[in-house]
N, C-alpha and C. Protein backbone atom coordinates (compact mmCIF):
# COMPACT_ATOMS: atom_id res chain seq x y z
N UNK A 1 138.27 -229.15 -180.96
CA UNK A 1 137.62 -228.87 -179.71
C UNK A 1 138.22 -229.70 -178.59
N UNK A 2 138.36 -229.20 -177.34
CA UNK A 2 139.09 -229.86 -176.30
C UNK A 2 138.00 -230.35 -175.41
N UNK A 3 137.56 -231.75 -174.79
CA UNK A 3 136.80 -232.36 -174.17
C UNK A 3 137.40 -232.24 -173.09
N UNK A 4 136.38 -231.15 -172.17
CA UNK A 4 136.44 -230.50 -170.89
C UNK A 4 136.71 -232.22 -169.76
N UNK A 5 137.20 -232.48 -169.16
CA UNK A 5 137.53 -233.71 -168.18
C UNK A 5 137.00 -233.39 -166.72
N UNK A 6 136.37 -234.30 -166.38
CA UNK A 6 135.67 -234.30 -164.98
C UNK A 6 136.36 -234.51 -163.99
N UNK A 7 136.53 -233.80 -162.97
CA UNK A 7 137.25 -233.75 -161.94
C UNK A 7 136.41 -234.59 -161.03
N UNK A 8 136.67 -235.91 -161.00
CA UNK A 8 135.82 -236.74 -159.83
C UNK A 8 136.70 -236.15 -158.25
N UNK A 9 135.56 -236.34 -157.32
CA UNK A 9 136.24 -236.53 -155.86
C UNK A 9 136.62 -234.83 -155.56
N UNK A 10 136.84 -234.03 -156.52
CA UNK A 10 137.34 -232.70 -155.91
C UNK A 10 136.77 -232.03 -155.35
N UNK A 11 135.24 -232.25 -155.12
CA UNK A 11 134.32 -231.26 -153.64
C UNK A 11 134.67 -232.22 -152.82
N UNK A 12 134.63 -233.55 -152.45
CA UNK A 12 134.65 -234.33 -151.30
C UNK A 12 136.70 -233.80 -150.45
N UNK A 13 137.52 -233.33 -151.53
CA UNK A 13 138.70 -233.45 -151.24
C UNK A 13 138.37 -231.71 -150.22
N UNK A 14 138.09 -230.83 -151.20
CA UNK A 14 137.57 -229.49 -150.68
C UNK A 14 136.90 -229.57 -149.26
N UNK A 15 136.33 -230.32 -149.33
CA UNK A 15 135.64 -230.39 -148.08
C UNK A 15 136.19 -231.01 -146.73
N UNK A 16 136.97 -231.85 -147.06
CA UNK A 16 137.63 -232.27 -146.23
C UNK A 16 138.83 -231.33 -145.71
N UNK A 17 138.95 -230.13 -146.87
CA UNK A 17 140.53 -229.60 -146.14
C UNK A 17 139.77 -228.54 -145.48
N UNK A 18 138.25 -228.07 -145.61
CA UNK A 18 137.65 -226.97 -145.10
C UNK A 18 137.45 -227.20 -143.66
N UNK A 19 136.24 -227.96 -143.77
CA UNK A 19 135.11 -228.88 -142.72
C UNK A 19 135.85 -229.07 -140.92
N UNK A 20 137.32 -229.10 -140.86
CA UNK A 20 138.17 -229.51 -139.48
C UNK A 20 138.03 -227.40 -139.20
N UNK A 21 138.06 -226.44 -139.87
CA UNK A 21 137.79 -225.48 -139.39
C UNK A 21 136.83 -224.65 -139.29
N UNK A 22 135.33 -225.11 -140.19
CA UNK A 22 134.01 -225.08 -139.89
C UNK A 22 133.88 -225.67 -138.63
N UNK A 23 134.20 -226.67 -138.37
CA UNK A 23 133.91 -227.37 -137.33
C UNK A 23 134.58 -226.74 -135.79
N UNK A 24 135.71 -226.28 -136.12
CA UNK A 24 136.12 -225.82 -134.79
C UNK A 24 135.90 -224.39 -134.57
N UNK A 25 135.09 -223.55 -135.58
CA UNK A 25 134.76 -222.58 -135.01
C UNK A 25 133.40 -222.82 -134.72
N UNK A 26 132.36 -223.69 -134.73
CA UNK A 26 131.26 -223.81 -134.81
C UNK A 26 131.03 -224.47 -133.20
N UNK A 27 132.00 -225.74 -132.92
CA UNK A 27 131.96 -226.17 -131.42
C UNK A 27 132.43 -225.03 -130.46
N UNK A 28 133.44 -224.88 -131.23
CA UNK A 28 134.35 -223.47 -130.31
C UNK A 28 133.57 -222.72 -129.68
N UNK A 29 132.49 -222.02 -130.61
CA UNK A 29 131.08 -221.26 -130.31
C UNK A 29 130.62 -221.85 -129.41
N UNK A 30 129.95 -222.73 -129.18
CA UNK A 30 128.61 -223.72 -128.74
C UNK A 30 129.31 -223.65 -127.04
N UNK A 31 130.74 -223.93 -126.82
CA UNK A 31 131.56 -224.39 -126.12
C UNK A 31 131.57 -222.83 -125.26
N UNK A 32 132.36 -221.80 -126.30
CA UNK A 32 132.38 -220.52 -125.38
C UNK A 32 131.39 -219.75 -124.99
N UNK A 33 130.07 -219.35 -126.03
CA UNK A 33 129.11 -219.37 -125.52
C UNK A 33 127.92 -220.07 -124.44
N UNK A 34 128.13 -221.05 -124.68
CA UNK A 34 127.65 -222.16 -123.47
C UNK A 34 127.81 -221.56 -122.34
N UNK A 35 129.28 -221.63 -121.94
CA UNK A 35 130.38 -221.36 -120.50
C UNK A 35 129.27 -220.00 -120.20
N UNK A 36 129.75 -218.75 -121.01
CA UNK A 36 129.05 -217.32 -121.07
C UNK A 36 127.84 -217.12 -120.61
N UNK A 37 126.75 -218.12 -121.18
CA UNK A 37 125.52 -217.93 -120.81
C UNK A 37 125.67 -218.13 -119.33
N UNK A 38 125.79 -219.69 -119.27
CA UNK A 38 126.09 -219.82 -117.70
C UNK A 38 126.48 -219.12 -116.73
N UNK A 39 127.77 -218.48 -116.97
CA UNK A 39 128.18 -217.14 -116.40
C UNK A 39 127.22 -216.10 -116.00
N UNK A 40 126.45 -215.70 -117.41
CA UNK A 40 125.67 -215.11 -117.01
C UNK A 40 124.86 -215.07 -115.76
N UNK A 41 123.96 -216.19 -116.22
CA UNK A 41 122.76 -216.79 -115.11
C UNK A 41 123.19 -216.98 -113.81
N UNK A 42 124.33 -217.52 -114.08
CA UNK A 42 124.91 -217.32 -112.02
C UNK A 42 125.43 -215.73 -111.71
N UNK A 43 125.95 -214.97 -112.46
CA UNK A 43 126.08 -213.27 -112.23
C UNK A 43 124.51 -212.77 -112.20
N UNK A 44 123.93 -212.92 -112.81
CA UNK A 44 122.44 -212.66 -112.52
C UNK A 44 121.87 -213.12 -111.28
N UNK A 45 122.48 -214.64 -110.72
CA UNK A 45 121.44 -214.62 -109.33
C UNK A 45 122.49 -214.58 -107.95
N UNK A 46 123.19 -214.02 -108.29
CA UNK A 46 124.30 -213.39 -107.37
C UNK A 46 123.71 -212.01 -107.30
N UNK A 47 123.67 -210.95 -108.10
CA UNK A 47 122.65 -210.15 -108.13
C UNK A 47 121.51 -209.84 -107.93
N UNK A 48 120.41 -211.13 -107.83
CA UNK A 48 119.57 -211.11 -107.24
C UNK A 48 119.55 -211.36 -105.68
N UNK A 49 120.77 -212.41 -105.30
CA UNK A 49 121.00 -212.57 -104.23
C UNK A 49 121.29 -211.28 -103.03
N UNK A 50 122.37 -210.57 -103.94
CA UNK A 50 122.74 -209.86 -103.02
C UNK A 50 121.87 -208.44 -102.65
N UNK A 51 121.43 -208.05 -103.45
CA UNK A 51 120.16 -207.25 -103.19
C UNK A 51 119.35 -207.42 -102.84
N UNK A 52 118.74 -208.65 -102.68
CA UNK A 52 117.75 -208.96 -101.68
C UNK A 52 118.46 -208.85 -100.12
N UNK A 53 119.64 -209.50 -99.96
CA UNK A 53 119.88 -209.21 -98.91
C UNK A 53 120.22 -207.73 -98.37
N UNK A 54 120.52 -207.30 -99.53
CA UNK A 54 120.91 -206.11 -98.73
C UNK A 54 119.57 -205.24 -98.40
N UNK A 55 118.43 -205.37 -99.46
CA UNK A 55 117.35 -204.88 -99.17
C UNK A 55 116.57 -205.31 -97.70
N UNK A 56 117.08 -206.50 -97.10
CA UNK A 56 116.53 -207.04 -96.09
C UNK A 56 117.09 -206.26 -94.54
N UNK A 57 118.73 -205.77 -95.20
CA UNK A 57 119.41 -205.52 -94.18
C UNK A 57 119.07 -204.10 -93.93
N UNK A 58 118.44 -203.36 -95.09
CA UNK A 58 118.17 -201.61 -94.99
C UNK A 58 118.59 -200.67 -94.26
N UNK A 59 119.97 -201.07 -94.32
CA UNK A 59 121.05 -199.98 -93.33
C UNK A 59 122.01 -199.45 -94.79
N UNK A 60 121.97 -198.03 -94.84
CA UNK A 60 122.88 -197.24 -95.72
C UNK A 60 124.69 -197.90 -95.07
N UNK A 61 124.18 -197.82 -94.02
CA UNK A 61 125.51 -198.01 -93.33
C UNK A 61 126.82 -199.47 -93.64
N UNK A 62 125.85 -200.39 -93.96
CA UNK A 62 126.10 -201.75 -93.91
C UNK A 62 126.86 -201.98 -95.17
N UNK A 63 127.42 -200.84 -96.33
CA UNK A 63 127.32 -200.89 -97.62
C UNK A 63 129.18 -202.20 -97.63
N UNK A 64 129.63 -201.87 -97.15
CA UNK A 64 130.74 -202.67 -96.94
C UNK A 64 130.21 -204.24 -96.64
N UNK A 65 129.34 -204.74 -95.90
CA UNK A 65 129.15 -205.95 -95.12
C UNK A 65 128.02 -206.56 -96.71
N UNK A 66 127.49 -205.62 -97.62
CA UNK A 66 126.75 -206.15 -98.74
C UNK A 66 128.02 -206.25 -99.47
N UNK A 67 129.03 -205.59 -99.89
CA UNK A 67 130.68 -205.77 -101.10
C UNK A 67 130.95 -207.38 -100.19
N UNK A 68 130.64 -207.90 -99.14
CA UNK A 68 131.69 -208.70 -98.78
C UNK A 68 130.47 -209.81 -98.84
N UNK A 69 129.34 -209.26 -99.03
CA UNK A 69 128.68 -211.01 -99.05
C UNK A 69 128.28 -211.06 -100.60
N UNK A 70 128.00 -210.28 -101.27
CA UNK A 70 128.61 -210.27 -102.99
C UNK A 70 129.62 -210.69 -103.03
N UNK A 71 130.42 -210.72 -102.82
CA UNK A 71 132.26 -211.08 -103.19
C UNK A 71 132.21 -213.00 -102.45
N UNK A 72 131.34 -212.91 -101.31
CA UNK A 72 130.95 -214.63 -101.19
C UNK A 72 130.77 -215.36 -101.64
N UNK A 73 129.77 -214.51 -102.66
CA UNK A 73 128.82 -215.42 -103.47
C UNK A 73 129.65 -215.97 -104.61
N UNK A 74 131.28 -215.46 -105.17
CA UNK A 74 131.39 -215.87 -106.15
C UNK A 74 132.12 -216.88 -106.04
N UNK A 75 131.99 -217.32 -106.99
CA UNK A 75 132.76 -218.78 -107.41
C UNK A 75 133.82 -219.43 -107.12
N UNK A 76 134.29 -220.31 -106.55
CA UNK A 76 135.87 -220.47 -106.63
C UNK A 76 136.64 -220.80 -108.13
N UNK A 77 135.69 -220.83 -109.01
CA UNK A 77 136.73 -221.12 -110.04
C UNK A 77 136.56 -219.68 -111.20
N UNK A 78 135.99 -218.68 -110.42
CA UNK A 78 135.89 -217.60 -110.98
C UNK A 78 137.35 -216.88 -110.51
N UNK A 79 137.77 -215.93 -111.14
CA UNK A 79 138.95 -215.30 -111.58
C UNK A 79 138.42 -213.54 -110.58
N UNK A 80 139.45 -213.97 -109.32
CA UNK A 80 138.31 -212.90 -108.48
C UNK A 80 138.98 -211.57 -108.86
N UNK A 81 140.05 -211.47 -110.11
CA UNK A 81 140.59 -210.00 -110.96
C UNK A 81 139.07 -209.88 -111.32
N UNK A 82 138.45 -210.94 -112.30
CA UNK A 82 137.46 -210.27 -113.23
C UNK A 82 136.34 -210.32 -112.33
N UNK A 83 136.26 -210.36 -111.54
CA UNK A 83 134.22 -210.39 -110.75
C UNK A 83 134.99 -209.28 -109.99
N UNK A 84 133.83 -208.25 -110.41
CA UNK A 84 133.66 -207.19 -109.37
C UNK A 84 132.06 -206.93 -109.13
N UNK A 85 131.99 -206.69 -107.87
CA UNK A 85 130.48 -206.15 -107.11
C UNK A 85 130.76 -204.79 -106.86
N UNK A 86 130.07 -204.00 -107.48
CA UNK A 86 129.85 -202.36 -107.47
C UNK A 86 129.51 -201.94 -106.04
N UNK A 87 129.43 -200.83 -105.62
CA UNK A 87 129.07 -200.42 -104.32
C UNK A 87 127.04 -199.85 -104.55
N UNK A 88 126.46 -200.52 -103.77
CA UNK A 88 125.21 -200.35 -103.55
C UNK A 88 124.49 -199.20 -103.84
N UNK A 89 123.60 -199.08 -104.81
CA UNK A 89 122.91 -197.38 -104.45
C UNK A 89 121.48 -197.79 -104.17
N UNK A 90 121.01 -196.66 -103.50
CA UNK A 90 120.43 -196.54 -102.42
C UNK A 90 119.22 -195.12 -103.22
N UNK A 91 117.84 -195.64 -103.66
CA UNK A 91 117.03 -194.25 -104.13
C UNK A 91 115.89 -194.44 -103.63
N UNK A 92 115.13 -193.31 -103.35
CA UNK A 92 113.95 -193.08 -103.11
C UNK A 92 112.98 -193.43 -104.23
N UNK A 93 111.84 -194.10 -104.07
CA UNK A 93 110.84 -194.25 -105.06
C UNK A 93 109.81 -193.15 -104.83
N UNK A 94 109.20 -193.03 -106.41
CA UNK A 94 108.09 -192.11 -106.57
C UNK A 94 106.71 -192.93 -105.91
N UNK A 95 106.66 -194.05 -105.79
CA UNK A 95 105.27 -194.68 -105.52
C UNK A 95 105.89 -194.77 -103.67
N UNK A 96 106.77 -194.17 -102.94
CA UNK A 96 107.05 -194.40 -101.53
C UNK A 96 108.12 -195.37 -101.24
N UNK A 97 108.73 -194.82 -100.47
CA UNK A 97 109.89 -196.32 -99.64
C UNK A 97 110.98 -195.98 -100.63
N UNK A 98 112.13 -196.96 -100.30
CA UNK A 98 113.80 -196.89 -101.20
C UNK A 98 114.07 -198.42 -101.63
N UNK A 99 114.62 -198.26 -102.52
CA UNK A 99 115.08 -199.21 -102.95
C UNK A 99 116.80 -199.29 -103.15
N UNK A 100 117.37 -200.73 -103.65
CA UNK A 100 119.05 -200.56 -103.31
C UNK A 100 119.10 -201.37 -104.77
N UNK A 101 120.20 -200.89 -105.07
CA UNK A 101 120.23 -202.08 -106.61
C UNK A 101 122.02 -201.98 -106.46
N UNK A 102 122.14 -203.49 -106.66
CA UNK A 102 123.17 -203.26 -107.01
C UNK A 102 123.83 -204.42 -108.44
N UNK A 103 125.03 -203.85 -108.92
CA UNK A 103 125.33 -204.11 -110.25
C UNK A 103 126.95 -205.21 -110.13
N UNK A 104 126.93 -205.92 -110.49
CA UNK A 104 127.74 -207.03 -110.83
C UNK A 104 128.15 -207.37 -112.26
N UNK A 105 130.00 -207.33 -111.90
CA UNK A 105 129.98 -207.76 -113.13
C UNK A 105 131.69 -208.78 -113.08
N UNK A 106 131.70 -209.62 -114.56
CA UNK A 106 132.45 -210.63 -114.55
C UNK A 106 132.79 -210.17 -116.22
N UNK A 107 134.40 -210.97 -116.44
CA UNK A 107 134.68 -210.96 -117.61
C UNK A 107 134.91 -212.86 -117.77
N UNK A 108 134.14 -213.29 -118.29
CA UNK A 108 133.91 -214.54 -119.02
C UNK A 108 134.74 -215.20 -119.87
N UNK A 109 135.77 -216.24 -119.57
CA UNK A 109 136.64 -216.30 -120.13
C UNK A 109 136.40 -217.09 -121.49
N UNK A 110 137.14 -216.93 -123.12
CA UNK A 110 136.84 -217.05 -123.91
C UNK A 110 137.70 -219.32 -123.09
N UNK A 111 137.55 -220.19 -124.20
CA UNK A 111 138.52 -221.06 -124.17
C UNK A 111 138.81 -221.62 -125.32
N UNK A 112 138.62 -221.45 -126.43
CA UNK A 112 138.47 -221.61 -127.64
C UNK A 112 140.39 -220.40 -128.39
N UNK A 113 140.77 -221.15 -128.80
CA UNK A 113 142.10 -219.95 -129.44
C UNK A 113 141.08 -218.85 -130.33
N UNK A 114 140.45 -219.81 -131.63
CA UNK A 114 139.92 -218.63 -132.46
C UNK A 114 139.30 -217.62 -131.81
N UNK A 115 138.26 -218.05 -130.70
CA UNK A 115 137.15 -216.81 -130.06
C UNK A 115 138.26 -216.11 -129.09
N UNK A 116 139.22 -216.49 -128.03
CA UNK A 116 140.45 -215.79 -127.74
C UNK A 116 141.01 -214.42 -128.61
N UNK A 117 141.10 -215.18 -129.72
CA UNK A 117 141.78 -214.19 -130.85
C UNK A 117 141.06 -212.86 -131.42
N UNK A 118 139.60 -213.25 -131.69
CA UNK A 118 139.01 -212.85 -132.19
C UNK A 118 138.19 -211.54 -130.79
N UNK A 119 138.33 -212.12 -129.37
CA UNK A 119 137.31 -210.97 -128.83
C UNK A 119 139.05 -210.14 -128.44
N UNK A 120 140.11 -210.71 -128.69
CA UNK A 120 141.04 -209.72 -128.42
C UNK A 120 141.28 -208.35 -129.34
N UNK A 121 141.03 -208.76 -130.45
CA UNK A 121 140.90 -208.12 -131.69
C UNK A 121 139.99 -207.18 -131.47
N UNK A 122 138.59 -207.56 -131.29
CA UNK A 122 137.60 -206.52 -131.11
C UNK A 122 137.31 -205.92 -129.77
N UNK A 123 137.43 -206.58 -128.50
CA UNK A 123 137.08 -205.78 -127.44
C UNK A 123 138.50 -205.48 -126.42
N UNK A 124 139.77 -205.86 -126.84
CA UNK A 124 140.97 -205.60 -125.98
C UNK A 124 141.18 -206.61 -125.00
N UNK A 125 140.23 -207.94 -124.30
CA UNK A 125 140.46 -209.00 -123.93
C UNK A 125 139.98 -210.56 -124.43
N UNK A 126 140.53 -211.21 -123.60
CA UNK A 126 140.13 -212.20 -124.42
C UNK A 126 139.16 -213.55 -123.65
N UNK A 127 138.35 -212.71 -122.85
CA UNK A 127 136.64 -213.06 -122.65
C UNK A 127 135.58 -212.36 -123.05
N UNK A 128 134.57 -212.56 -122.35
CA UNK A 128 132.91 -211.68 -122.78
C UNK A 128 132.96 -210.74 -121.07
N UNK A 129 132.57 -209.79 -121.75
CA UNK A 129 132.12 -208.80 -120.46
C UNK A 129 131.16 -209.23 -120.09
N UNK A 130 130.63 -209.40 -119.16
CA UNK A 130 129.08 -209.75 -118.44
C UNK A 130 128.65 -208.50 -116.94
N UNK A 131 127.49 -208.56 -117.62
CA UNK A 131 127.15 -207.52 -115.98
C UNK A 131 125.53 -207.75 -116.05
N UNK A 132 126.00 -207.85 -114.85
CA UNK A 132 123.64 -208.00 -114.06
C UNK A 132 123.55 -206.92 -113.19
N UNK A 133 122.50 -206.39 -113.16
CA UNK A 133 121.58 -205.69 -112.69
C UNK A 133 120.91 -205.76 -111.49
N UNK A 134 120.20 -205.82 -110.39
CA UNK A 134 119.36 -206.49 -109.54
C UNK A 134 118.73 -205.40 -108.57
N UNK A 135 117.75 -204.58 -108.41
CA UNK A 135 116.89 -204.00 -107.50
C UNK A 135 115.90 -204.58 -106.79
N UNK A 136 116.06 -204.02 -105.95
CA UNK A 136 114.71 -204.84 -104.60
C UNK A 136 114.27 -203.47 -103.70
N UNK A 137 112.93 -203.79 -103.52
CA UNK A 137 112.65 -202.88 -102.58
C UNK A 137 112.55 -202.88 -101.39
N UNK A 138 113.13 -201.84 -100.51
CA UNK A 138 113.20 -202.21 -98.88
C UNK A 138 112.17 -202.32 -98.14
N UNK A 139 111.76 -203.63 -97.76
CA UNK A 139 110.16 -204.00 -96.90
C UNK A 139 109.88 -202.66 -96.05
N UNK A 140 108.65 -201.94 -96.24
CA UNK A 140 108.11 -201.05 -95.21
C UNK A 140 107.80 -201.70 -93.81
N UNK A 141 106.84 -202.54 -93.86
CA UNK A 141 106.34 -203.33 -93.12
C UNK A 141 106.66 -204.26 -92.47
N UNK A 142 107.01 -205.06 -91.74
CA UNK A 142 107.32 -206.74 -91.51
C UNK A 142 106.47 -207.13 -90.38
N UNK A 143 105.80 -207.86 -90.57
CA UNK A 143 104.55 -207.73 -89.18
C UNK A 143 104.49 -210.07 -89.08
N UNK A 144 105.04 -210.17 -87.93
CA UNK A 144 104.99 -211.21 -87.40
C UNK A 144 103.34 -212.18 -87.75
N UNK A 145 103.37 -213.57 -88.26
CA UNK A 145 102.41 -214.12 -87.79
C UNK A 145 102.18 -215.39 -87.43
């Protein structure tokens, strides 16, 4: 019979050759998602921003002077290829009055190689698409007091 021999140290060795690329896809994450969310939340109140104003301004006409104070709002260290501000629409509500919504959007840059690699693979670039939403309704009323 052959007395099977214990391999001391060989999970701690395993682990050590694994653990440097657990680890860098795991910060990598934390790191590119982080950035993303953020992204988000400021494309979201750029969106809120700019529809309010434009809801304030309630001229169909003005739709150019809302693209250029959207396009203000963004970032300087945003990538002004990927931020685009949609052109304004403009609908009638069923409960009365119009409303304007307009839609924003950014591609989020990955900074990580693996997540690079990996959203090139699946979506054809190598950030996160992001887009916000934002409607407001145009004040009927405005009465001084």
């Amino acid at each position: 019979m052959f007395k099977r021999r214990k391999k001391k140290g060989q999970a701690i060795v395993e682990m050590a050759l694994v653990f440097p690329f657990f680890l860098l896809i795991v910060v990598g994450g934390i790191i590119d998602f982080g950035f993303a969310f953020y992204n988000f939340l400021t494309l979201q109140q750029i969106a809120n921003d700019t529809a309010q104003w434009a809801a304030e301004k309630h001229k169909e006409e003005t739709a150019g002077e809302i693209l250029d104070y959207g396009n203000a709002l963004r970032p300087t260290w945003w990538d002004a290829a990927s931020y685009i501000v949609q052109a304004p629409t403009w609908s009638d509500l069923t409960t009365g009055g119009r409303s304007v919504s307009i839609i924003v959007t950014f591609n989020s840059p990955a900074y990580t190689p693996f997540y690079q690699t990996m959203f090139q693979a699946t979506t054809g670039n190598t950030g996160i698409n992001l887009a916000a939403q934002a409607s407001y309704k145009i004040p009927q009323y405005v009465t001084d007091h």
